[in-house]
C-alpha atoms as a PDB file:
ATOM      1  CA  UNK A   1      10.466 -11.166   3.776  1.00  0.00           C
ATOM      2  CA  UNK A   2      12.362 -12.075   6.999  1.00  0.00           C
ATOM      3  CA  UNK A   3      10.637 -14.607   9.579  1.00  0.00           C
ATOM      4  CA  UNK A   4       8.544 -12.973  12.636  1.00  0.00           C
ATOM      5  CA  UNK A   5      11.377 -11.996  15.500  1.00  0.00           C
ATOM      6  CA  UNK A   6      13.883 -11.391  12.951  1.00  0.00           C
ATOM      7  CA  UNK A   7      15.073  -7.816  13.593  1.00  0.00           C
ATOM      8  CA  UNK A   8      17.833  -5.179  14.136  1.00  0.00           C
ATOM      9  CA  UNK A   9      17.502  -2.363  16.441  1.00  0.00           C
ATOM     10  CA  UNK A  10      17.631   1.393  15.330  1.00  0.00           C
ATOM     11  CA  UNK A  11      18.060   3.971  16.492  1.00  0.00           C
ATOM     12  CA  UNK A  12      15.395   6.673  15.290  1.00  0.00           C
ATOM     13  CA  UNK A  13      13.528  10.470  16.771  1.00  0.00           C
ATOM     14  CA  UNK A  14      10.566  10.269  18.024  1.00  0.00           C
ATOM     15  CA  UNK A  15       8.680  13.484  17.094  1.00  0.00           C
ATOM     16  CA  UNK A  16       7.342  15.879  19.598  1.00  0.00           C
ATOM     17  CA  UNK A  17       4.159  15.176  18.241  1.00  0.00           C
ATOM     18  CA  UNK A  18       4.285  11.809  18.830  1.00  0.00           C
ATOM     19  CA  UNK A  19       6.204  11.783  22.310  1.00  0.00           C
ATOM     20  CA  UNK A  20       4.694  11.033  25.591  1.00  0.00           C
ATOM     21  CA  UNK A  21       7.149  14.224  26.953  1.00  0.00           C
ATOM     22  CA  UNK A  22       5.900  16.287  24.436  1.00  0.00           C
ATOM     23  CA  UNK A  23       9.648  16.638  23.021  1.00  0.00           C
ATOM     24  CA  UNK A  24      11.342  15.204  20.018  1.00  0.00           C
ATOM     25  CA  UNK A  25      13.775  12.243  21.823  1.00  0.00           C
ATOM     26  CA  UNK A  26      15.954   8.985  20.549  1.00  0.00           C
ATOM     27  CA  UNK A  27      14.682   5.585  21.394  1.00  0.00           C
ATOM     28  CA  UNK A  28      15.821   2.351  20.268  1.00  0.00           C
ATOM     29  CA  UNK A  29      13.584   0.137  18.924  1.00  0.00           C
ATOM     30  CA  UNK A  30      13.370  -3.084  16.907  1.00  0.00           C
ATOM     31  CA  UNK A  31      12.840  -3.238  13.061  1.00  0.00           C
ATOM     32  CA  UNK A  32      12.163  -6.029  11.074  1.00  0.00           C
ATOM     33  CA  UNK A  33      15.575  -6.997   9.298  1.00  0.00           C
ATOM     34  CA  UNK A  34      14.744  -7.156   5.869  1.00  0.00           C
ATOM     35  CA  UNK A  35      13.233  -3.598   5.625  1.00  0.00           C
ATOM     36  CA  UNK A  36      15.305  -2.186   8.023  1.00  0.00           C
ATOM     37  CA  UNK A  37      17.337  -0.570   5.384  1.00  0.00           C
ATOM     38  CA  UNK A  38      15.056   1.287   3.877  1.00  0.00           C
ATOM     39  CA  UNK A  39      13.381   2.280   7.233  1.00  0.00           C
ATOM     40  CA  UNK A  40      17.326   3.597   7.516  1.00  0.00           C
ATOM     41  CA  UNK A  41      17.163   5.535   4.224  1.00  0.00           C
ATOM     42  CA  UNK A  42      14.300   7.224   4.524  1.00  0.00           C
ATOM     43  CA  UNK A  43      15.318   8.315   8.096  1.00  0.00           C
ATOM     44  CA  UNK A  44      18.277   9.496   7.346  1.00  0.00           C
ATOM     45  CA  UNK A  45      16.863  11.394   3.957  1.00  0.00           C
ATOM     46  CA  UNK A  46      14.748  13.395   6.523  1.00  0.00           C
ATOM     47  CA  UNK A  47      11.748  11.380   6.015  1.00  0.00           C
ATOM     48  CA  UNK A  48      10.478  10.411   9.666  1.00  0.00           C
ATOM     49  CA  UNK A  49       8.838   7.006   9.810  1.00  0.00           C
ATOM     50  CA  UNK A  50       5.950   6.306  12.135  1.00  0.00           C
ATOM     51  CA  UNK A  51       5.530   2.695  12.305  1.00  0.00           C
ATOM     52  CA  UNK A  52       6.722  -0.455  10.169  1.00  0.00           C
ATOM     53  CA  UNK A  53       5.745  -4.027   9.288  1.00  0.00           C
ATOM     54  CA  UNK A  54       7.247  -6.334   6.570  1.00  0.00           C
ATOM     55  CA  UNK A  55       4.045  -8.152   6.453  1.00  0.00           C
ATOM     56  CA  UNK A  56       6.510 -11.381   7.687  1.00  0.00           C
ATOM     57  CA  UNK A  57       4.886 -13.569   4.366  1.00  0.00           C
ATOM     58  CA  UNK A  58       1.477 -13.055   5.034  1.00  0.00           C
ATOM     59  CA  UNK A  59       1.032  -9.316   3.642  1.00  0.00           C
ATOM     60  CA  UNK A  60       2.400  -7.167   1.851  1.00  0.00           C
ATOM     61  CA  UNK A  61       5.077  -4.452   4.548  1.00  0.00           C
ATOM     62  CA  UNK A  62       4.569  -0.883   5.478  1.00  0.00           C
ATOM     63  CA  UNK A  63       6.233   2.243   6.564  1.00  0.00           C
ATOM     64  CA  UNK A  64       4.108   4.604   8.130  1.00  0.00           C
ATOM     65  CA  UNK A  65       5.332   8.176   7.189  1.00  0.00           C
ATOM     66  CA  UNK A  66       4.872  11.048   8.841  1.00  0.00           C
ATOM     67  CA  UNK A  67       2.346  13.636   8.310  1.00  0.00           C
ATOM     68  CA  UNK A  68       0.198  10.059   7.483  1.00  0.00           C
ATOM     69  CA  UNK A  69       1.152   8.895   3.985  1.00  0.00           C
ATOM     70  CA  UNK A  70       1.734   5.200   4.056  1.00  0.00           C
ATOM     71  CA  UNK A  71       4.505   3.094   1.454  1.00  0.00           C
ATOM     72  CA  UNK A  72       3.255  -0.631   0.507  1.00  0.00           C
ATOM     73  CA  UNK A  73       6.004  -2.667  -0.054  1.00  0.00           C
ATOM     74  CA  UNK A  74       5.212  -5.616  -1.853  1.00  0.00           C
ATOM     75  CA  UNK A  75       7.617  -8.774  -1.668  1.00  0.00           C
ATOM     76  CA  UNK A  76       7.611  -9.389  -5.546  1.00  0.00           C
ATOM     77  CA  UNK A  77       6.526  -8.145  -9.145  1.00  0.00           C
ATOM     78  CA  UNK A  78       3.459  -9.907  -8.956  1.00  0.00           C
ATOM     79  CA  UNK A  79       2.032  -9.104  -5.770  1.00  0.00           C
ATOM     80  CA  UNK A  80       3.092  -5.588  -6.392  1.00  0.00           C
ATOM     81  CA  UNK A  81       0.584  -5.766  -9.673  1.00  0.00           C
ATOM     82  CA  UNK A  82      -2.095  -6.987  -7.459  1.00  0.00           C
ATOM     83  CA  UNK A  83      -1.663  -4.233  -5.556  1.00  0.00           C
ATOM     84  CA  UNK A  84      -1.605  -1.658  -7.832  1.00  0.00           C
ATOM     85  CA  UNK A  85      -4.874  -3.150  -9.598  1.00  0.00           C
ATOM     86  CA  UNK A  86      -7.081  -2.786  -6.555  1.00  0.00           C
ATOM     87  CA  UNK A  87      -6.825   1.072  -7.494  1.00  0.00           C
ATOM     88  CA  UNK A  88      -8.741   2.690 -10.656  1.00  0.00           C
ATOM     89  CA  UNK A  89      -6.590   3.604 -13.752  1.00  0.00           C
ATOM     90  CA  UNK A  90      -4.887   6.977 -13.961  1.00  0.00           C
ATOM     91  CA  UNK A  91      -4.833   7.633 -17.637  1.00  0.00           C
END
């Protein structure tokens, strides 16, 4: 995961839901670097982020998704296991 200040700016919409002028509009704002491209991907699949962390070594990242879901992004193998285990089985 990238340091804290490390980041790119992008472009994205802001939904109307979510604007102060009630209307979908463009702003620029700054995403950390090292998920910026999938921040980027999902975006541009039609998939409107909300919000974004990559946790900057401390934490596992987010993306915030529209419509509320939320995607954990776990730096490694292991922490993603951890992650997963904090849930009950589903088989």
């Amino acid at each position: 995961m990238c340091e804290w200040g490390n980041t790119v700016e992008m472009g994205l919409t802001i939904p109307a839901h979510l604007s102060h002028t009630g209307e979908a509009r463009q702003k620029v704002v700054d995403i950390d670097s090292c998920i910026a491209p999938i921040v980027k991907a999902l975006n541009d699949g039609g998939i409107t982020t909300i919000a974004c962390c990559c946790g900057h070594g401390k934490r596992p990242g987010n993306i915030i998704l529209k419509g509320g879901r939320e995607l954990i992004i776990a730096p490694d193998f292991e922490t993603g296991r951890l992650v997963d285990a904090a849930f009950p089985p589903i088989n």
